[in-house]
Protein backbone atom coordinates (compact mmCIF):
# COMPACT_ATOMS: atom_id res chain seq x y z
CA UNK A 1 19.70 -17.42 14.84
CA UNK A 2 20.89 -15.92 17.67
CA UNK A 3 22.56 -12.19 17.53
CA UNK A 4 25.76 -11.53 19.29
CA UNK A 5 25.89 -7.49 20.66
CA UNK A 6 28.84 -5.90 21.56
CA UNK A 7 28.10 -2.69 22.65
CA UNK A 8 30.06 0.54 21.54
CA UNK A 9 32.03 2.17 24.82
CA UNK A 10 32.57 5.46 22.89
CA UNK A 11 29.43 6.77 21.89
CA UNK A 12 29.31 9.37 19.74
CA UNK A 13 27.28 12.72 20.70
CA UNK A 14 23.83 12.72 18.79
CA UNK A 15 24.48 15.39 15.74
CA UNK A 16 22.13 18.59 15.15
CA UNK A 17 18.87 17.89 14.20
CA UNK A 18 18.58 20.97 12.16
CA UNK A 19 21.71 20.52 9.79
CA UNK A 20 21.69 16.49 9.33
CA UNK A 21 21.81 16.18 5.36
CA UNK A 22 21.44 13.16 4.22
CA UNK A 23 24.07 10.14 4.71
CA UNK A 24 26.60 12.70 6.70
CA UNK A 25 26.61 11.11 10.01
CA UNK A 26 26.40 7.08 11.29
CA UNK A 27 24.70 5.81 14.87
CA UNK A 28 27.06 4.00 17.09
CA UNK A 29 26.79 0.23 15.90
CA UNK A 30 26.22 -1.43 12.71
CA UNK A 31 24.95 -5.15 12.28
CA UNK A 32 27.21 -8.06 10.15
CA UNK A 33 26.49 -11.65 9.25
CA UNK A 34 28.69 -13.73 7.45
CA UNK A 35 28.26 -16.65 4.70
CA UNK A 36 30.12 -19.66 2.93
CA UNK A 37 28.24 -22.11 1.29
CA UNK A 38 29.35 -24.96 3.88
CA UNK A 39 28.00 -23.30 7.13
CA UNK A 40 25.08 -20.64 5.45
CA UNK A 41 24.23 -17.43 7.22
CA UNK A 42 26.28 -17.47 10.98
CA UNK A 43 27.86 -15.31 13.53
CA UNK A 44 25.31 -12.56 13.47
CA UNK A 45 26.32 -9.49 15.14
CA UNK A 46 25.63 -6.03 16.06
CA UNK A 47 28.61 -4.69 16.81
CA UNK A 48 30.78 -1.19 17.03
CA UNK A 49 29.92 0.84 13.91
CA UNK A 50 33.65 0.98 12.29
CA UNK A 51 35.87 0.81 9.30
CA UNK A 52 35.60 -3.18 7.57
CA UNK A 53 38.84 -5.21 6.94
CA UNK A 54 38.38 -7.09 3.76
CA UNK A 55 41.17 -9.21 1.70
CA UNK A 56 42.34 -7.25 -1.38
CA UNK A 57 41.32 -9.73 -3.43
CA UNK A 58 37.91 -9.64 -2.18
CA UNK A 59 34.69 -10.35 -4.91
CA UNK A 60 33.36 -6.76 -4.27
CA UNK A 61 36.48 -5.41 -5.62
CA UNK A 62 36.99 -6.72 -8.99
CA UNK A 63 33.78 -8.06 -10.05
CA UNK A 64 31.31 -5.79 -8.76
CA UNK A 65 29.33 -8.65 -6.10
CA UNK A 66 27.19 -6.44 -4.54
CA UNK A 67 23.95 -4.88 -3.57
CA UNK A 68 22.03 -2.56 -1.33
CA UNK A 69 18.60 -1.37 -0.13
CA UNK A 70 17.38 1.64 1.12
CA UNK A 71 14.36 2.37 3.86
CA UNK A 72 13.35 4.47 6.86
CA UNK A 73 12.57 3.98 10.46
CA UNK A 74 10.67 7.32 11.62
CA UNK A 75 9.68 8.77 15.16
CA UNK A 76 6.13 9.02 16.12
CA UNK A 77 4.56 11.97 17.97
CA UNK A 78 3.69 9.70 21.20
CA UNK A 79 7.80 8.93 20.97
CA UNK A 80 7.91 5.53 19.15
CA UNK A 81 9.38 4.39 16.22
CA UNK A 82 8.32 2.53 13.42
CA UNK A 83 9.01 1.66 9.87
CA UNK A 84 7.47 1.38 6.10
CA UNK A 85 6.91 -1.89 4.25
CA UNK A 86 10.23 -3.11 5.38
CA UNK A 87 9.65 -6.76 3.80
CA UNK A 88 8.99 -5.04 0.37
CA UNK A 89 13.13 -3.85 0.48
CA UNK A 90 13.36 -7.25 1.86
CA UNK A 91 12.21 -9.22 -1.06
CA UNK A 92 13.81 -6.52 -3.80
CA UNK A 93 17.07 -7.38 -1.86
CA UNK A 94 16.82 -11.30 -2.38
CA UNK A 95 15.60 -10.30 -5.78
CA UNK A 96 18.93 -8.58 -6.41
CA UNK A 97 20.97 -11.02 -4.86
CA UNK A 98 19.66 -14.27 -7.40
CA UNK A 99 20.35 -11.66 -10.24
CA UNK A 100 24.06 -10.87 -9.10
CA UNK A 101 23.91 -14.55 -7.42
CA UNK A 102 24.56 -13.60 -4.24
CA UNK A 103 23.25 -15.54 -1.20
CA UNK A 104 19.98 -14.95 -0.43
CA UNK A 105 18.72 -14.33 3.14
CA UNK A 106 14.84 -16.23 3.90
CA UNK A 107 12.64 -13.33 4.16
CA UNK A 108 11.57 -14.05 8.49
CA UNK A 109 15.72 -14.28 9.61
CA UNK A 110 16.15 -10.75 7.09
CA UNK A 111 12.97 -8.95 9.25
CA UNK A 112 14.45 -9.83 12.50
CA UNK A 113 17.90 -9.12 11.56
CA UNK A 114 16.64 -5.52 10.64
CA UNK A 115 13.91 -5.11 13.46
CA UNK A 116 16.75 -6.08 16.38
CA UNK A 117 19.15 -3.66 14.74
CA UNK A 118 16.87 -0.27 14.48
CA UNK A 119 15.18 -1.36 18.24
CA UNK A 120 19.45 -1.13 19.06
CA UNK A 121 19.90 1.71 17.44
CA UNK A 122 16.45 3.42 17.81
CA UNK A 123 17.41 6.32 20.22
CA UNK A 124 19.09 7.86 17.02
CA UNK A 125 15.84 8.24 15.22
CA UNK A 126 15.38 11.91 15.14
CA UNK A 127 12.64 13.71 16.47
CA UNK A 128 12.22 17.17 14.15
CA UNK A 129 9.51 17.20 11.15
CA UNK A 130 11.19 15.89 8.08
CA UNK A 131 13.78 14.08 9.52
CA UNK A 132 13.95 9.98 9.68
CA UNK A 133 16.87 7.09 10.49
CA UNK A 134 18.29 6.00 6.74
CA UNK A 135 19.02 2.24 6.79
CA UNK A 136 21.17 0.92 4.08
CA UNK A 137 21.50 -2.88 4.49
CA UNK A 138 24.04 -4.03 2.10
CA UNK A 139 25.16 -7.70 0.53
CA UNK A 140 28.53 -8.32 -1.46
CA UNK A 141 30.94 -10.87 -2.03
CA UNK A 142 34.15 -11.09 0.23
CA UNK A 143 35.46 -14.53 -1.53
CA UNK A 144 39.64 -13.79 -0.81
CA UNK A 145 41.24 -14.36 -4.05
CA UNK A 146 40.91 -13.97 -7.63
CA UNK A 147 39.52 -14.89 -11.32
CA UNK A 148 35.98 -14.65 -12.53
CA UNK A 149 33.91 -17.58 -10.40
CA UNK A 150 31.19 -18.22 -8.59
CA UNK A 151 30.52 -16.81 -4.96
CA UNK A 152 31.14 -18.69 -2.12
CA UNK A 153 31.49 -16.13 0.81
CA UNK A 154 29.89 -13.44 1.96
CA UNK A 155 28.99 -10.68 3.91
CA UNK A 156 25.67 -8.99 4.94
CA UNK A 157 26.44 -5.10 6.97
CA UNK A 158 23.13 -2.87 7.99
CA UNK A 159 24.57 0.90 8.62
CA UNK A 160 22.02 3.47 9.79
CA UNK A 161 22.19 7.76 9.30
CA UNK A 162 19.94 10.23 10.69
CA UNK A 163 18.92 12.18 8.16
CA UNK A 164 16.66 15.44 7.00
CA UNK A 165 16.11 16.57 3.14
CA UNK A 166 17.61 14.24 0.76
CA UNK A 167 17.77 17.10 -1.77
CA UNK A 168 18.71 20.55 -0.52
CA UNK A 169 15.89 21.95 -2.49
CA UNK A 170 13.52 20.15 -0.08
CA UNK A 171 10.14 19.64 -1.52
CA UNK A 172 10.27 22.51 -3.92
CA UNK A 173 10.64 21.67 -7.35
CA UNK A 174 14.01 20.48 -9.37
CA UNK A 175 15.38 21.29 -12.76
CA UNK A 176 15.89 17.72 -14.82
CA UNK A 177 17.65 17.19 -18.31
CA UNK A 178 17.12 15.02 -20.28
CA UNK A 179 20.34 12.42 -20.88
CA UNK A 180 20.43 11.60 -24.59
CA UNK A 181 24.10 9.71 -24.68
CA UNK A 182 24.66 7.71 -21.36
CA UNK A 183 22.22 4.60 -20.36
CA UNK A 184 21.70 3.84 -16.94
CA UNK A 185 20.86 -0.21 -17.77
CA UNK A 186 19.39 -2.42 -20.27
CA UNK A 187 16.87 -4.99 -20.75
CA UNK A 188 18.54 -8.02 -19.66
CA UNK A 189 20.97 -6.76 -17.70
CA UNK A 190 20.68 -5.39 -14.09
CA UNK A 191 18.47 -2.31 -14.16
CA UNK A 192 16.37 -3.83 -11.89
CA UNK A 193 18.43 -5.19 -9.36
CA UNK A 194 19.37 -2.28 -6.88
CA UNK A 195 23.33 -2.59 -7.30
CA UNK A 196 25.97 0.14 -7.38
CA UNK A 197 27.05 -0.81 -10.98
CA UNK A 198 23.50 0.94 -11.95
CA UNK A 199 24.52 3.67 -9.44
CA UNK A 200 28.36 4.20 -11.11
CA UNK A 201 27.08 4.14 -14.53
CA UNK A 202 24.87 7.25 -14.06
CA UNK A 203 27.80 9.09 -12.61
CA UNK A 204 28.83 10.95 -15.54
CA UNK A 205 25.52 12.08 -16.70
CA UNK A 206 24.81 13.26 -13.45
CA UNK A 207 27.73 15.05 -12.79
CA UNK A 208 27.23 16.72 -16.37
CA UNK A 209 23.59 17.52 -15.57
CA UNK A 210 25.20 19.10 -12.28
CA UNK A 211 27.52 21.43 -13.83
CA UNK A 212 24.73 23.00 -15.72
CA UNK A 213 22.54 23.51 -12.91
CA UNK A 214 20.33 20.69 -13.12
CA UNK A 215 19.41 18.25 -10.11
CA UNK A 216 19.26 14.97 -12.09
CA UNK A 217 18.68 13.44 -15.88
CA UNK A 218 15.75 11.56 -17.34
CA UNK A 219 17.46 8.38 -18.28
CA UNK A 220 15.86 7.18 -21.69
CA UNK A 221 16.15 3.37 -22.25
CA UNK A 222 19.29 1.42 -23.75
CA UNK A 223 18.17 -0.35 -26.56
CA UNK A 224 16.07 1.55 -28.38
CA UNK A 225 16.91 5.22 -26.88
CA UNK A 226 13.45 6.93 -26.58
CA UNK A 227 10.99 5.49 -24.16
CA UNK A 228 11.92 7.51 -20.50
CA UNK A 229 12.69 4.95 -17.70
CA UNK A 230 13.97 6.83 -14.86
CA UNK A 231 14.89 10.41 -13.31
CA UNK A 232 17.75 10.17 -11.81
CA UNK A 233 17.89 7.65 -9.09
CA UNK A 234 13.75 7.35 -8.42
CA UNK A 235 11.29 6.40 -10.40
CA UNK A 236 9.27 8.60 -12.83
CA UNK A 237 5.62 9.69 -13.11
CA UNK A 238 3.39 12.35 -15.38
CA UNK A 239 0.30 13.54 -14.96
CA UNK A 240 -1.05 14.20 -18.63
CA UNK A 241 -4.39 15.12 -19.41
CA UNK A 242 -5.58 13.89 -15.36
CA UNK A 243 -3.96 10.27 -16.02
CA UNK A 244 -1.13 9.78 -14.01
CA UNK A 245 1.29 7.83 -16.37
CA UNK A 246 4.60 5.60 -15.12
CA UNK A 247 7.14 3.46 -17.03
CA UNK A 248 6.49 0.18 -17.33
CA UNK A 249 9.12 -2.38 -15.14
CA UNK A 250 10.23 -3.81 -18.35
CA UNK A 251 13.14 -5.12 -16.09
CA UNK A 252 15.67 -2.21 -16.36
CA UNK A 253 13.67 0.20 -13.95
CA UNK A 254 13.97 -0.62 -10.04
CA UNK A 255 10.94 -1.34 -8.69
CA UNK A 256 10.76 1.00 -6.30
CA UNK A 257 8.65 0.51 -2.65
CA UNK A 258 7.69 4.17 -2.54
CA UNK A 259 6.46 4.04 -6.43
CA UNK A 260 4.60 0.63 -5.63
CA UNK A 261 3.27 2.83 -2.70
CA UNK A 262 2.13 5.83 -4.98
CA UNK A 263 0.52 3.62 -7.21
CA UNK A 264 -1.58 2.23 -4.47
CA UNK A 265 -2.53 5.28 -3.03
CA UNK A 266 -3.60 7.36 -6.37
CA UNK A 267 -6.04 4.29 -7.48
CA UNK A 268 -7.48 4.67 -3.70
CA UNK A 269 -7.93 8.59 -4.64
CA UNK A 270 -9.78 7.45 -7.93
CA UNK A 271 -7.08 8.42 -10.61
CA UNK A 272 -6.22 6.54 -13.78
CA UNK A 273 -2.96 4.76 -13.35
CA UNK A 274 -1.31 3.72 -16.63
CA UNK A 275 2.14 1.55 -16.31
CA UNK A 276 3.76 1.69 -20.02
CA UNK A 277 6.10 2.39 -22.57
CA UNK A 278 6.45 6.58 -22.77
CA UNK A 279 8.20 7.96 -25.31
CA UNK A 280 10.54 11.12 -25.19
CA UNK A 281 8.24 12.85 -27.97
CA UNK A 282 5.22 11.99 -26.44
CA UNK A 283 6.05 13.39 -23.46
CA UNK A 284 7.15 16.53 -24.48
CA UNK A 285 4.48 16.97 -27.25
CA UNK A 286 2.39 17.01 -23.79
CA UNK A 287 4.51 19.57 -21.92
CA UNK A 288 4.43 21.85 -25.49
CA UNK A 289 0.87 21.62 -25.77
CA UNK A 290 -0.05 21.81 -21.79
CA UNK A 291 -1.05 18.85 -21.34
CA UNK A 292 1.89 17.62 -19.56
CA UNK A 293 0.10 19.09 -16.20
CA UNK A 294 2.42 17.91 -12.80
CA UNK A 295 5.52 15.13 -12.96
CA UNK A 296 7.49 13.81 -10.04
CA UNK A 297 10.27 11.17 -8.78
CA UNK A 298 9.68 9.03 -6.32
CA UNK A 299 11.98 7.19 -3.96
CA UNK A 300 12.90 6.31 -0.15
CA UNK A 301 15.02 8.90 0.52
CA UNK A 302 13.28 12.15 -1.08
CA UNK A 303 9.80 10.44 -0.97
CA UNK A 304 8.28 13.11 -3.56
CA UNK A 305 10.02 14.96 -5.99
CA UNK A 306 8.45 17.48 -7.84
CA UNK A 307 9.28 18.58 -11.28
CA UNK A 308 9.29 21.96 -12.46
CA UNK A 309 11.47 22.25 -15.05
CA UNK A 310 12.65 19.37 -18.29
CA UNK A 311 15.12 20.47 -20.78
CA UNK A 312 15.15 18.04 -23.84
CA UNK A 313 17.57 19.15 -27.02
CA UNK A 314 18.35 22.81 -25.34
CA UNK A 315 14.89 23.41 -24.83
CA UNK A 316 13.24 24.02 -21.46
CA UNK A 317 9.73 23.20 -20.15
CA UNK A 318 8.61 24.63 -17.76
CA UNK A 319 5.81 22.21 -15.66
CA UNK A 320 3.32 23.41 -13.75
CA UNK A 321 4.82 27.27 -13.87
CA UNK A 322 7.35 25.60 -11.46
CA UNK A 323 5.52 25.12 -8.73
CA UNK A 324 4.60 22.46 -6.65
CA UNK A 325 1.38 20.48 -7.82
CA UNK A 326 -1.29 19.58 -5.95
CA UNK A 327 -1.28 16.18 -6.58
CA UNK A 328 2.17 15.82 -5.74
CA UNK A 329 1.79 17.71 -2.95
CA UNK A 330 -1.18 15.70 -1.82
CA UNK A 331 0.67 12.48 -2.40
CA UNK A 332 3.54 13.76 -0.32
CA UNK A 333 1.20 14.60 2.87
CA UNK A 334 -0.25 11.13 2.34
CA UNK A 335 2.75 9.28 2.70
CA UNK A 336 5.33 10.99 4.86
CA UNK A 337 1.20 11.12 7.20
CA UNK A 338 1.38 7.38 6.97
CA UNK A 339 4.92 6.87 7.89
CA UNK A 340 5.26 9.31 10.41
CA UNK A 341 1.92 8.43 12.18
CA UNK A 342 -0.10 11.30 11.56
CA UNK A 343 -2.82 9.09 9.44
CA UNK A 344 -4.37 5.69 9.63
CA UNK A 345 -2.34 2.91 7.91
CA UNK A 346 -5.06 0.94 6.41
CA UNK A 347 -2.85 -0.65 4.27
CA UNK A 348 -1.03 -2.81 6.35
CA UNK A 349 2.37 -0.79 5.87
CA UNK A 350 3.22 -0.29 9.15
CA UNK A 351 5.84 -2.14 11.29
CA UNK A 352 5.87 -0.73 15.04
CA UNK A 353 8.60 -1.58 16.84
């Protein structure tokens, strides 16, 4: 499919490198592509980055049509720019989209829609350590008029942010609570679709653990309320007694690239990687009695998160004595080496652009 550009006459001034935060500022285009079930994908574009004019009535509105992904294009040392398993987001998008049955986009016209839009926007990949171009390609329903039904238009945006820490605490360790009243998702439902409906219903909690001085929550799951699913909006994983433990995808945890990723790369260091049901109590039976010895989130945007500090029922634990672990420090130099370009990728991660 061919890509119409229209290229932006008032181009913004690149923003500083040293204060970019995370999702503050947007490059100078952004890509569209528009459905309906009679014509399919058409009139690809990468036009003007600008507001969107949508009918009130639009699907996204009322119903809640809509998902997103999340991934990284990063500068190299010899000046290029490349990306990280781009056709895993890919395939986690179309995933979403049959859940919320939204159109899906075949995997080859996705991966060129997102390779000609960062090689467009490319000169806004930051050059400083630590810093990276966010993409958020998004998919939602734009059908113009209402009652419940099925979805017959819609649209398909890519926006892009240079960005530096996701969390202003950078790589040092955060303080998480444990959320014992709000659930994030359930079994069944759409916990592991990436949508914002996940997203909004972890707002309160969040905000709650925020007040208090915490960074995030450890969501439990909904049905029975004691096995831990996720922290925050990552993925979880404990190192107890030297075997690195995660939660199972029982289908309301995302499954996330960079935990995928982790997983791969502690098996090719030689530990024991468990995926299963982890109780609450068990967990913090292990931090009581030490044996609860490093624990992390993992995502796109903060890559490695260490833990230092879990509060469950008023009572803190402190991990580690609060300090970064080696393992997740190790696991952070491996990655961010591998997407950066400072190690061999022989994994096959890699897209060069």
């Amino acid at each position: 499919m061919d890509i119409r550009i229209e290229e932006n006459v008032l181009p913004k001034n690149f923003p500083d490198e040293s204060n970019l935060g995370f999702g503050k500022y947007f490059t100078d285009h952004m890509f569209i592509a528009d459905y309906d079930r009679e014509q399919g994908w058409h009139d690809a574009r990468i036009v003007p980055f600008g507001n969107l004019s949508l009918h009130p009535a639009s699907t996204v509105f009322h119903y809640g049509a809509e998902i997103f992904e999340g991934l990284k294009a990063y500068r190299t040392s010899d000046g290029s720019v490349q990306m990280f398993r781009p056709i895993e987001n890919i395939r986690r998008m179309n995933n979403s989209a049959e859940r919320l049955r939204l159109p899906q986009i075949p995997e080859d016209v996705a991966l060129e829609w997102l390779l000609t839009f960062v090689k467009h926007e490319k000169d806004w990949t930051p050059k400083s350590k630590g810093t990276s171009l966010y993409l958020r390609p998004f998919l939602f329903g734009s059908d113009p008029f209402l009652g419940v039904h099925s979805i017959n238009q819609s649209k398909f945006v890519i926006i892009a942010s240079p960005v530096g820490n996701y969390y202003k605490e950078g790589l040092n360790p955060v303080k998480i609570m444990l959320e014992t009243e709000d659930v994030r998702a359930v079994r069944g439902g759409t916990g592991f679709a990436k949508c914002g409906g996940n997203y909004a219903a972890a707002n309160r909690a969040g905000e709650k653990a925020e007040q208090i001085g915490f960074s995030q929550v450890l969501w439990l799951d909904g049905v029975e309320r004691k096995y831990i699913e996720e922290v925050g909006a990552m993925n979880v994983m404990f190192k107890i007694n030297g075997e690195i433990i995660t939660p199972a995808l029982t289908g309301s945890i995302l499954p996330g690239v960079t935990r995928k990723s982790c997983i791969e790369l502690l098996k090719d260091m030689g530990y024991k990687v468990t995926e299963r049901l982890l109780s609450a109590d068990e967990l913090f039976q292990a931090a009581e009695s030490g044996a609860l010895e490093e624990a992390w989130g993992c995502g796109t945007a903060a890559v490695i998160s260490p833990i230092g500090l879990l509060r469950f029922h008023d009572k803190d634990y402190v991990i580690g004595g609060n300090k970064i672990g080696e393992l997740s420090q190790k696991l952070y130099d491996t990655l961010t080496d591998i997407q950066w370009g400072r190690r061999e990728d022989t994994h096959g991660w890699i897209v060069k652009l």
